[in-house]
C-alpha atoms as a PDB file:
ATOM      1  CA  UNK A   1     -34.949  53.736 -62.178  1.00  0.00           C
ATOM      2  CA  UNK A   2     -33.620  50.952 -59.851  1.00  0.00           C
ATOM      3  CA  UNK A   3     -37.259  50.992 -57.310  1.00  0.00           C
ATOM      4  CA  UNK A   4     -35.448  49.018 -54.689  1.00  0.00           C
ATOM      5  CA  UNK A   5     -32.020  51.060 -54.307  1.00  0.00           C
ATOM      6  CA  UNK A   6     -34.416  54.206 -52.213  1.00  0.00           C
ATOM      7  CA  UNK A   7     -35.515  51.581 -49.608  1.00  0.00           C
ATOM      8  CA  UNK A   8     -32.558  49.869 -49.424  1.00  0.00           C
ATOM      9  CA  UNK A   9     -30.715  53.407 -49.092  1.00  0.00           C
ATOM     10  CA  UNK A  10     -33.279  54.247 -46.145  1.00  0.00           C
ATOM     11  CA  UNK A  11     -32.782  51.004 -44.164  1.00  0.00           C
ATOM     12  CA  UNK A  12     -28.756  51.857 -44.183  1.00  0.00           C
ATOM     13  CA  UNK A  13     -29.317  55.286 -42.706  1.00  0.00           C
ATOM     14  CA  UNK A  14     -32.346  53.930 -40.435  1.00  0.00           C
ATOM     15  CA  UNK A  15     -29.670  51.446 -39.124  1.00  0.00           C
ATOM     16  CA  UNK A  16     -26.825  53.880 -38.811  1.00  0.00           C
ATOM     17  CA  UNK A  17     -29.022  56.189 -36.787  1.00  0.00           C
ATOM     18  CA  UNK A  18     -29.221  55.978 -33.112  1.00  0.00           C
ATOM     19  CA  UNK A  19     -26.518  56.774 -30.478  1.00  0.00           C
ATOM     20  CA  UNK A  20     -22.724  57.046 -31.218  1.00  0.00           C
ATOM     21  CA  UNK A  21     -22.865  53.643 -27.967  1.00  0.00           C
ATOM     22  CA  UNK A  22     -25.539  52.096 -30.676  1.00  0.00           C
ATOM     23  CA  UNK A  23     -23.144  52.197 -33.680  1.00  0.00           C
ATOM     24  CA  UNK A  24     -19.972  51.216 -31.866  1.00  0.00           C
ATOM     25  CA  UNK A  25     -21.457  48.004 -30.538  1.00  0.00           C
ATOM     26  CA  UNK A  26     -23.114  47.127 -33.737  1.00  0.00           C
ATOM     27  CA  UNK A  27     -19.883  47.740 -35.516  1.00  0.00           C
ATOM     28  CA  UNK A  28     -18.106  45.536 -32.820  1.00  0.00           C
ATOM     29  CA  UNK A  29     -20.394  42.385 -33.326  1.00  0.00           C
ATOM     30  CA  UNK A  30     -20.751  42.669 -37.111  1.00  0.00           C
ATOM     31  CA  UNK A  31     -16.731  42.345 -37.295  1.00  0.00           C
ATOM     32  CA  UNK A  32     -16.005  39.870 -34.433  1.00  0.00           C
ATOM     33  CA  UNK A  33     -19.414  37.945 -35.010  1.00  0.00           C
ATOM     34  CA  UNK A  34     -19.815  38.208 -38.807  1.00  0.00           C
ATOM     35  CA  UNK A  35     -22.937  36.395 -39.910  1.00  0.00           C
ATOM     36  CA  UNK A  36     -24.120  35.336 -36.864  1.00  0.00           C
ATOM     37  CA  UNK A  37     -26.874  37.252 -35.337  1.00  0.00           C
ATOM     38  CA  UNK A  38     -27.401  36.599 -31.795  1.00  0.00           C
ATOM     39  CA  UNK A  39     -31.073  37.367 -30.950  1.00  0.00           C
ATOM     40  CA  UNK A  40     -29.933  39.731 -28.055  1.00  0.00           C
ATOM     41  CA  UNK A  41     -28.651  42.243 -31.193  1.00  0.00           C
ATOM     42  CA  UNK A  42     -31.540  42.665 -32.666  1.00  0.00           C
ATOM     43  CA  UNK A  43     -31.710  46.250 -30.518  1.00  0.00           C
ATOM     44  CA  UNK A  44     -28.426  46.857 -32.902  1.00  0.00           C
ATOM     45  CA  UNK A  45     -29.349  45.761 -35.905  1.00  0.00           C
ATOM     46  CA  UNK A  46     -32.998  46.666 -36.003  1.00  0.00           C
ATOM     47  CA  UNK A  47     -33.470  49.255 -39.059  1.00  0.00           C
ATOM     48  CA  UNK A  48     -35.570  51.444 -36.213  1.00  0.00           C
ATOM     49  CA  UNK A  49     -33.779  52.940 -33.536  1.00  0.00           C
ATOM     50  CA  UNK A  50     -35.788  54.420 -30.988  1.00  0.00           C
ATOM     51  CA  UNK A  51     -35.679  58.249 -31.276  1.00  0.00           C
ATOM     52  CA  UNK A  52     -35.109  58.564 -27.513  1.00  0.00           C
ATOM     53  CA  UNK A  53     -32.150  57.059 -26.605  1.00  0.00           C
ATOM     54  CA  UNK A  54     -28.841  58.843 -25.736  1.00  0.00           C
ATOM     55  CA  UNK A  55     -25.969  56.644 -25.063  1.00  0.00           C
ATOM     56  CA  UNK A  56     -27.289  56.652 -21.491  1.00  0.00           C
ATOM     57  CA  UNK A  57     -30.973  55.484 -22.282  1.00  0.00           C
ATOM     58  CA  UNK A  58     -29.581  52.941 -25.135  1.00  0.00           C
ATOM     59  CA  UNK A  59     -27.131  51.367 -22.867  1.00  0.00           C
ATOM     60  CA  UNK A  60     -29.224  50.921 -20.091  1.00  0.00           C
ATOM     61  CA  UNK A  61     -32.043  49.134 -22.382  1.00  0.00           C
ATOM     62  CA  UNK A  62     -29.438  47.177 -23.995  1.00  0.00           C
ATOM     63  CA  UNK A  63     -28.216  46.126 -20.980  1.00  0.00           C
ATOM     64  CA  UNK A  64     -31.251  45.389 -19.564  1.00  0.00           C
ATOM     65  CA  UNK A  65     -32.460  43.483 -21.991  1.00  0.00           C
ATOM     66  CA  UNK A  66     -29.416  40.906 -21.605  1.00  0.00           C
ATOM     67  CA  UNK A  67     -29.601  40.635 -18.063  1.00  0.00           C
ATOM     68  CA  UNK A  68     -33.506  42.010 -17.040  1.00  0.00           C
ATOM     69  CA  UNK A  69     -33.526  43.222 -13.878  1.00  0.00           C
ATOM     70  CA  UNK A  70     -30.450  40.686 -12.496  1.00  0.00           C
ATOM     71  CA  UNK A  71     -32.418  37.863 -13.446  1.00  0.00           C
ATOM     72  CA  UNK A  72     -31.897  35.031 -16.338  1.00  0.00           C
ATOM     73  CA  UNK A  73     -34.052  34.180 -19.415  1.00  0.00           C
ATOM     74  CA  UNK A  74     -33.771  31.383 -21.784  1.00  0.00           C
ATOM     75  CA  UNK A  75     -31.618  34.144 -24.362  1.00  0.00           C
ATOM     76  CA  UNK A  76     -29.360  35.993 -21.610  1.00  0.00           C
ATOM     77  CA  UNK A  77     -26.628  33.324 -22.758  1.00  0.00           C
ATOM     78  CA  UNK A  78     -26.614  34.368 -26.054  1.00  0.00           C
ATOM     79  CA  UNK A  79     -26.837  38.290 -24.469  1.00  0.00           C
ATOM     80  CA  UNK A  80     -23.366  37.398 -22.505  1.00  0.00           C
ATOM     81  CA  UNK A  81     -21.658  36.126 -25.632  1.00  0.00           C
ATOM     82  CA  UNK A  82     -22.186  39.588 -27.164  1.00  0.00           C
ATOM     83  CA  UNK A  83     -21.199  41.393 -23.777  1.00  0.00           C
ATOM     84  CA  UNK A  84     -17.922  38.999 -24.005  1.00  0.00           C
ATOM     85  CA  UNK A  85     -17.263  40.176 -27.542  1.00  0.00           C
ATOM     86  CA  UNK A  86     -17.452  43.731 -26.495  1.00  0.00           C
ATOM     87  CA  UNK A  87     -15.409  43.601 -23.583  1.00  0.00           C
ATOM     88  CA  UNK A  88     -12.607  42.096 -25.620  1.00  0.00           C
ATOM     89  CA  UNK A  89     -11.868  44.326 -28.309  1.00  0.00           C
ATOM     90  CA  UNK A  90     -10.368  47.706 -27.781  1.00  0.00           C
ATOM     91  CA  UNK A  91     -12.273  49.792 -29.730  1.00  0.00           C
ATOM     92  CA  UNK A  92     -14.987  49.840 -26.806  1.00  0.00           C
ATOM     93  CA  UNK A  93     -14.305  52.984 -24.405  1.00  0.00           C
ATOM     94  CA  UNK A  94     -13.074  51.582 -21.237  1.00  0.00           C
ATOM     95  CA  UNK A  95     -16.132  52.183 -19.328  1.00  0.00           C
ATOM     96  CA  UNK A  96     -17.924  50.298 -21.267  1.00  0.00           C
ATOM     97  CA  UNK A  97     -15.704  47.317 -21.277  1.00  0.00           C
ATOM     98  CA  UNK A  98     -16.343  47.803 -17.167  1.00  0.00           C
ATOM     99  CA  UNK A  99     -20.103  46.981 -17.677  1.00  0.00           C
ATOM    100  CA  UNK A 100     -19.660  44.440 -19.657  1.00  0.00           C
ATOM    101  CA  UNK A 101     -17.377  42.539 -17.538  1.00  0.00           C
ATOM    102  CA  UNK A 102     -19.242  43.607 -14.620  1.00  0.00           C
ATOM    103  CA  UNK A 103     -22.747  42.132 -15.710  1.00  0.00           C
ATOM    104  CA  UNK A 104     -20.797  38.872 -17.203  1.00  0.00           C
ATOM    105  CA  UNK A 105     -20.049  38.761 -12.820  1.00  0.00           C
ATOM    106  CA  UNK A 106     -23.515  39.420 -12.007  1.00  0.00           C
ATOM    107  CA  UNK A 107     -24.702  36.645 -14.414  1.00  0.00           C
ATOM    108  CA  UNK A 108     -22.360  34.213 -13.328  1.00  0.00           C
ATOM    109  CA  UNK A 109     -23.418  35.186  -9.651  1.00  0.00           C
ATOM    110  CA  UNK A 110     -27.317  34.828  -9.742  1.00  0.00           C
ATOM    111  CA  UNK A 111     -28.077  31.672  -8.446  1.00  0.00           C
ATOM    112  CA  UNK A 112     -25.163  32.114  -5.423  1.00  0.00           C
ATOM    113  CA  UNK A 113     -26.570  35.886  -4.535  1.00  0.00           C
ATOM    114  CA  UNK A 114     -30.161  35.347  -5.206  1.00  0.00           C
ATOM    115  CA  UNK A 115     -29.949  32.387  -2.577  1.00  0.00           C
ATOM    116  CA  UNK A 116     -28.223  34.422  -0.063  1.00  0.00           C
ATOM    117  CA  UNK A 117     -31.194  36.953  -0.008  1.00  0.00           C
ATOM    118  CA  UNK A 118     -33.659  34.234  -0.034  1.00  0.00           C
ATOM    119  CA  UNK A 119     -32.331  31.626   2.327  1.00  0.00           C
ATOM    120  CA  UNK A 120     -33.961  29.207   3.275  1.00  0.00           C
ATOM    121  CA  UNK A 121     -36.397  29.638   0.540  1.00  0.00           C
ATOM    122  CA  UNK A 122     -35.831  29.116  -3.170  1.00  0.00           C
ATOM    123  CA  UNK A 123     -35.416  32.738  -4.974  1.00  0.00           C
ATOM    124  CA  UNK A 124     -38.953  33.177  -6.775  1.00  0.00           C
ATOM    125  CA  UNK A 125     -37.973  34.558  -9.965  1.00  0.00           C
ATOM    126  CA  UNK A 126     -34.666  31.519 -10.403  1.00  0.00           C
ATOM    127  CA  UNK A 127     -34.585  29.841 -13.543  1.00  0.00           C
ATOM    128  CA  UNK A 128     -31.970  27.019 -12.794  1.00  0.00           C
ATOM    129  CA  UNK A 129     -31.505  26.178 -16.742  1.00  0.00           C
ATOM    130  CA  UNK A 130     -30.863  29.527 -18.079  1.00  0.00           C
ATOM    131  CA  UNK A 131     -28.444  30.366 -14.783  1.00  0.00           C
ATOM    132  CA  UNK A 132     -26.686  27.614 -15.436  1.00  0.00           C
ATOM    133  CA  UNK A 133     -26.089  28.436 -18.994  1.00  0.00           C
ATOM    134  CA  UNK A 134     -25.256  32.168 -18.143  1.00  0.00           C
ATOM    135  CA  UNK A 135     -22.691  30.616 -15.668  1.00  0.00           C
ATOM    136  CA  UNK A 136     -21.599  28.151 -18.450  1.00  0.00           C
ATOM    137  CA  UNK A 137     -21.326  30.940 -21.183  1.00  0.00           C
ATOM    138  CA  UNK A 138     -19.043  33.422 -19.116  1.00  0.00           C
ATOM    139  CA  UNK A 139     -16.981  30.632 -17.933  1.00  0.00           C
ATOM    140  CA  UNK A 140     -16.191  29.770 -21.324  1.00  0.00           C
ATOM    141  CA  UNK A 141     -15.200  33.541 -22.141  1.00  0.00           C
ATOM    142  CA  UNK A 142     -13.389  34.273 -19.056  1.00  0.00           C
ATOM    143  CA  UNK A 143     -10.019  32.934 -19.585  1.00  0.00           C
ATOM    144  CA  UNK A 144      -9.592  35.329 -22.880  1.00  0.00           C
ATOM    145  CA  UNK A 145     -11.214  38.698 -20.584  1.00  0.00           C
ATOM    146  CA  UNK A 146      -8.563  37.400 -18.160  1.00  0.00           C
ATOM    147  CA  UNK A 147      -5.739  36.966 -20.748  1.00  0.00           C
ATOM    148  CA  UNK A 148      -6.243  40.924 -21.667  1.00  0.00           C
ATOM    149  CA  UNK A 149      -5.003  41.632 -18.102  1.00  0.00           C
ATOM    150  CA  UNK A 150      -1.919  42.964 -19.088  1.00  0.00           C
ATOM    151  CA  UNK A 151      -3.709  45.814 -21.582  1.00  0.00           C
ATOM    152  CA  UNK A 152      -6.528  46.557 -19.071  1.00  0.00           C
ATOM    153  CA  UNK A 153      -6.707  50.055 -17.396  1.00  0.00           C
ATOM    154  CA  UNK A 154      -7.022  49.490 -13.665  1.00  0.00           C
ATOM    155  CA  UNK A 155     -11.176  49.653 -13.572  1.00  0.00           C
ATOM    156  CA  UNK A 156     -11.723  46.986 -15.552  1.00  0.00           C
ATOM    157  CA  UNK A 157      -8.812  44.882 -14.144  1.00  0.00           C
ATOM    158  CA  UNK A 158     -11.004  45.349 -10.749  1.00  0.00           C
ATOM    159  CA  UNK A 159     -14.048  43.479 -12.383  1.00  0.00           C
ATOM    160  CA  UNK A 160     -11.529  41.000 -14.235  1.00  0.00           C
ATOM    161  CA  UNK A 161     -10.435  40.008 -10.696  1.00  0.00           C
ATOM    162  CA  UNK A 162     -14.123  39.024  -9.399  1.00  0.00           C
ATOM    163  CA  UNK A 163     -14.311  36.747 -12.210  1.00  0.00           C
ATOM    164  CA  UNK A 164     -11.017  35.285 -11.595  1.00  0.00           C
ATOM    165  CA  UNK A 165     -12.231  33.934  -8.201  1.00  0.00           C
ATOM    166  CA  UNK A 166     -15.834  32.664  -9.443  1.00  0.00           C
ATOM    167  CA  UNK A 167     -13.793  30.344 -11.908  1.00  0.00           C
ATOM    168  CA  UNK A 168     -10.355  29.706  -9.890  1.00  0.00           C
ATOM    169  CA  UNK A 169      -8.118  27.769 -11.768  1.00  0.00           C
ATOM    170  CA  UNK A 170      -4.683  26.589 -10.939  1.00  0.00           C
ATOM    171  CA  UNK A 171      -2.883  29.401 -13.136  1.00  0.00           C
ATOM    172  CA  UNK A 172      -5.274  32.517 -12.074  1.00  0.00           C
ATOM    173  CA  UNK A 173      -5.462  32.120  -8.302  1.00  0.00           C
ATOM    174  CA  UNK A 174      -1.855  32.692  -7.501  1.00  0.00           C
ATOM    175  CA  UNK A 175      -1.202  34.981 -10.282  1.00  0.00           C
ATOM    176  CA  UNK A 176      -4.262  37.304  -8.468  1.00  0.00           C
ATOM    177  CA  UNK A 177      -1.179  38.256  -5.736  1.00  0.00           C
ATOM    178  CA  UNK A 178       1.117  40.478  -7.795  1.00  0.00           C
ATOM    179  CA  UNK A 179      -1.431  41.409 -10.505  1.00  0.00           C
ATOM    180  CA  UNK A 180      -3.182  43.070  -7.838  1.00  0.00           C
ATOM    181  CA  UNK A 181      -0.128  43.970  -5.910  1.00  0.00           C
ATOM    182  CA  UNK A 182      -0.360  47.574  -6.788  1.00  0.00           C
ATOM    183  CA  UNK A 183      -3.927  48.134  -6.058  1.00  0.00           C
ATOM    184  CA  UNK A 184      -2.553  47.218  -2.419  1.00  0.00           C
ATOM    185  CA  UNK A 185      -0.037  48.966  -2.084  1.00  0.00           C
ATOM    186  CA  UNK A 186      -2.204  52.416  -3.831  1.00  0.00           C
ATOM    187  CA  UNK A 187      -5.109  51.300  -1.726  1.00  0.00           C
ATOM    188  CA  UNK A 188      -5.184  51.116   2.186  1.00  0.00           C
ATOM    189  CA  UNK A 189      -7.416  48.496   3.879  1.00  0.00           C
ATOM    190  CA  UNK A 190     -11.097  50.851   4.929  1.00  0.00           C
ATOM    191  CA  UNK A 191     -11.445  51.981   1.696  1.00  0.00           C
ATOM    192  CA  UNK A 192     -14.052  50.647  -1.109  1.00  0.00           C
ATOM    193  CA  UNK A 193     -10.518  49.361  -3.797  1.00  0.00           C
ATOM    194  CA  UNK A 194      -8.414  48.849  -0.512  1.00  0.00           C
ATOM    195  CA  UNK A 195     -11.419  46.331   0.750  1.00  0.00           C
ATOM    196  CA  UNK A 196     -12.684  44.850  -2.416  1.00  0.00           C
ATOM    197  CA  UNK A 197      -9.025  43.717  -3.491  1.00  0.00           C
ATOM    198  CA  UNK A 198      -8.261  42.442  -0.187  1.00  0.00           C
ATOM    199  CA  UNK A 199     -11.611  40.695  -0.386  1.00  0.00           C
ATOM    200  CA  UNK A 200     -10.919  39.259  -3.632  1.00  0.00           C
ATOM    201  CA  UNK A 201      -7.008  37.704  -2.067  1.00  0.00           C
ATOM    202  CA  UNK A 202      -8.983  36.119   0.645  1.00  0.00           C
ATOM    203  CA  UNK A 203     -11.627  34.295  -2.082  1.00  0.00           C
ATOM    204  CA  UNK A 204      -8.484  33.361  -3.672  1.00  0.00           C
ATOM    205  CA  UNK A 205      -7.122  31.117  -0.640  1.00  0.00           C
ATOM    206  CA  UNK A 206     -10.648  29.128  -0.867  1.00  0.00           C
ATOM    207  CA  UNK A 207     -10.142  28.471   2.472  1.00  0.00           C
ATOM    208  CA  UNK A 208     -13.930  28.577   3.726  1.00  0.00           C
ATOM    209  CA  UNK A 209     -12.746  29.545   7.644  1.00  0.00           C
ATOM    210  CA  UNK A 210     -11.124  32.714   6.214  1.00  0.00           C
ATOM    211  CA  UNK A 211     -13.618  33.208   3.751  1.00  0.00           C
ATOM    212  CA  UNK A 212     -16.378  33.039   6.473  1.00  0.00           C
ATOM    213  CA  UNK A 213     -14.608  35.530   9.081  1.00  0.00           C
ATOM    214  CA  UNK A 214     -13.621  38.191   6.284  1.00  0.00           C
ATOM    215  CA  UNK A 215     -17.074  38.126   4.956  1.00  0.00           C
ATOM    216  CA  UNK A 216     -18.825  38.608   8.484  1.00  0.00           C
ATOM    217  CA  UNK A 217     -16.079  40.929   9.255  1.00  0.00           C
ATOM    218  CA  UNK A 218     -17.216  43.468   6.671  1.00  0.00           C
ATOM    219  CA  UNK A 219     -20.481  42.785   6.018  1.00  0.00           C
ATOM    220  CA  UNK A 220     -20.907  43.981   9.983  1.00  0.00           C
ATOM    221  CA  UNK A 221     -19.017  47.306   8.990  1.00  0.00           C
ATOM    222  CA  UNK A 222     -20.185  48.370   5.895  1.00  0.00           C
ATOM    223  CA  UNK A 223     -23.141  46.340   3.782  1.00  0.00           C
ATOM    224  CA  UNK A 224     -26.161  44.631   3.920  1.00  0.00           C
ATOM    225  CA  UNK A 225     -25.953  41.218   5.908  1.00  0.00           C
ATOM    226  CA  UNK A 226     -26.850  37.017   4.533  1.00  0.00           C
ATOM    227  CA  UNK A 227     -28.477  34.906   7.014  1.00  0.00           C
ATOM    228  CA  UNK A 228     -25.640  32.871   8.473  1.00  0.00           C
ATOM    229  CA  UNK A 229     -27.027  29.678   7.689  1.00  0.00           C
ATOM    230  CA  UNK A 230     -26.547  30.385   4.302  1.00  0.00           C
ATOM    231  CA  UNK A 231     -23.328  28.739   2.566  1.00  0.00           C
ATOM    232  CA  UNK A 232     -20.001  30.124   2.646  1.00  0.00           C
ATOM    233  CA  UNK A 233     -19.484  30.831  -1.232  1.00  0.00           C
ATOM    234  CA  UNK A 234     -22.990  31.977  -1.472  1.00  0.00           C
ATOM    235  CA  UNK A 235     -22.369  34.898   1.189  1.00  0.00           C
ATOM    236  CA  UNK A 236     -19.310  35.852  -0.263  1.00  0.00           C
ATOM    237  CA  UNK A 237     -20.246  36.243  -3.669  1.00  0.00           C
ATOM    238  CA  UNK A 238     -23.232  38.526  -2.303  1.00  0.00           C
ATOM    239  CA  UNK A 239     -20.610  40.893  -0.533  1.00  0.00           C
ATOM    240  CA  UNK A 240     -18.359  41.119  -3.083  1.00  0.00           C
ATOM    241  CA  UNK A 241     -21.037  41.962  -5.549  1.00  0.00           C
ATOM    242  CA  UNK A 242     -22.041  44.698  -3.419  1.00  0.00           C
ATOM    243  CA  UNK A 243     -18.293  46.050  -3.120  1.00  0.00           C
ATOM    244  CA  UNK A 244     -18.161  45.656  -6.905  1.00  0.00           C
ATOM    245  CA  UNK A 245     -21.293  47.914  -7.111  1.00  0.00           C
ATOM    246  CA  UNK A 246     -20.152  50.527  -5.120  1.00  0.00           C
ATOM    247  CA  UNK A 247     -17.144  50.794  -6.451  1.00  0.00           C
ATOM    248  CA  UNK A 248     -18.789  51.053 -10.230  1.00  0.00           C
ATOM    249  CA  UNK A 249     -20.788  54.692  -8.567  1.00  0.00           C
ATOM    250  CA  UNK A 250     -17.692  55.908  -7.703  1.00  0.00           C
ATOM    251  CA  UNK A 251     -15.638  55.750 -10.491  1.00  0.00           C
ATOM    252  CA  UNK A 252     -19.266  56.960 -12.627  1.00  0.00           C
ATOM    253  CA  UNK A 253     -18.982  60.002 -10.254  1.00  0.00           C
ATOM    254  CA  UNK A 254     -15.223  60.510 -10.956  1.00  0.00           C
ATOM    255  CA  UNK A 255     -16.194  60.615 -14.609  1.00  0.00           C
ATOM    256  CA  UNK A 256     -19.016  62.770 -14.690  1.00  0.00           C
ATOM    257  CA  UNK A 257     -16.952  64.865 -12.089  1.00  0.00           C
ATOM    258  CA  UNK A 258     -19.590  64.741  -9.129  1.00  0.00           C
END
């Protein structure tokens, strides 16, 4: 009798348990990262999975333990690479690949939107070296998410395009124009998509002036004001995170049908 094929057997099912989210995503990284394990997975690959989670509850762990409540650690890096790999590959349900692209945003963001809330002070909970790695990593990854533009349903081509303008480039600024031509055209100016693409065109100019005006213009309207000492970029970033947000509820409630 072979005494080590029973636990051996146990720690395969053990590891297959968990949500159906769980498997997928430790399916993903096993075939696109094969032999490399990230510390970040270890909530994949661990032979326990916690006998609470849903896809809900597992996701939202997950996810927070890559980005813990919006702020960086010394591993979030390696927690982007993984969201990169999932938001590339098309086995992950669309609304996932929206998370993943959206938090890749938010990490790339901290240091910008965390000053805006603080100014003048420094944010208490910053961590300059990992932010700047987080904002390394995603950079690095963001010209493939961008390359899938083509194959992206229209959410996560939304998130795609607030990337675009925290790393502009020569190539991706002016082809933001007719890639989000439609959304313009679908989407009148007052409403969350009309706004946020709009928003995103005017980022795209980099001309500060315009940059400055749009941003006061609707952060007066509709969200939650930046001192106006606080630098152009900074501000903007902090608005368009917000738009980004609110336009992540709404397509949750047009899912769950609320």
């Amino acid at each position: 009798m072979d005494t080590h094929a029973e636990p051996e057997q146990t720690r395969h099912v053990a590891i297959a348990s968990g949500p159906p989210a769980r498997q997928l995503f430790r399916d993903v990284i096993a075939d696109r990262l094969p032999g490399r394990r990230l510390p970040p997975a270890a909530m994949l690959f661990d032979a326990e999975a916690d006998p609470s989670w849903d896809d809900r509850s597992f996701l939202g762990d997950f996810y927070n333990e890559i980005l813990h409540q919006d702020t960086c650690q010394p591993a979030t890096a390696d927690g982007l690479i993984l969201l990169a790999v999932l938001a590339d590959d098309d086995r992950i349900p669309a609304r996932h690949r929206f998370q993943a692209v959206d938090l890749l945003f938010r990490a790339a963001t901290i240091a910008e939107r965390h000053l805006a809330e603080t100014w003048p002070t420094t944010p208490q909970q910053a961590d300059p070296d990992s932010e700047a790695r987080a904002r390394s990593t995603v950079q690095d990854h963001t010209p493939d998410l961008l390359n899938r533009w083509s194959a992206e349903c229209p959410a996560v081509r939304l998130a795609l395009a607030g990337l675009a303008v925290v790393f502009p480039t020569d190539r991706t600024l002016p082809a933001l124009t007719p890639r989000l031509q439609t959304f313009t055209h679908q989407h009148p100016q007052g409403t969350d998509i009309g706004d946020y693409v709009r928003f995103v065109l005017v980022l795209a100019t980099q001309d500060d002036d315009r940059i400055l005006t749009a941003t006061e213009k609707l952060t007066d309207a509709y969200w939650t004001g930046t001192a106006r000492g606080v630098p152009t970029r900074a501000r903007a970033l902090h608005l368009l995170s917000q738009m980004l947000t609110k336009i992540e509820a709404r397509l949750t409630r047009s899912r769950t049908g609320q």
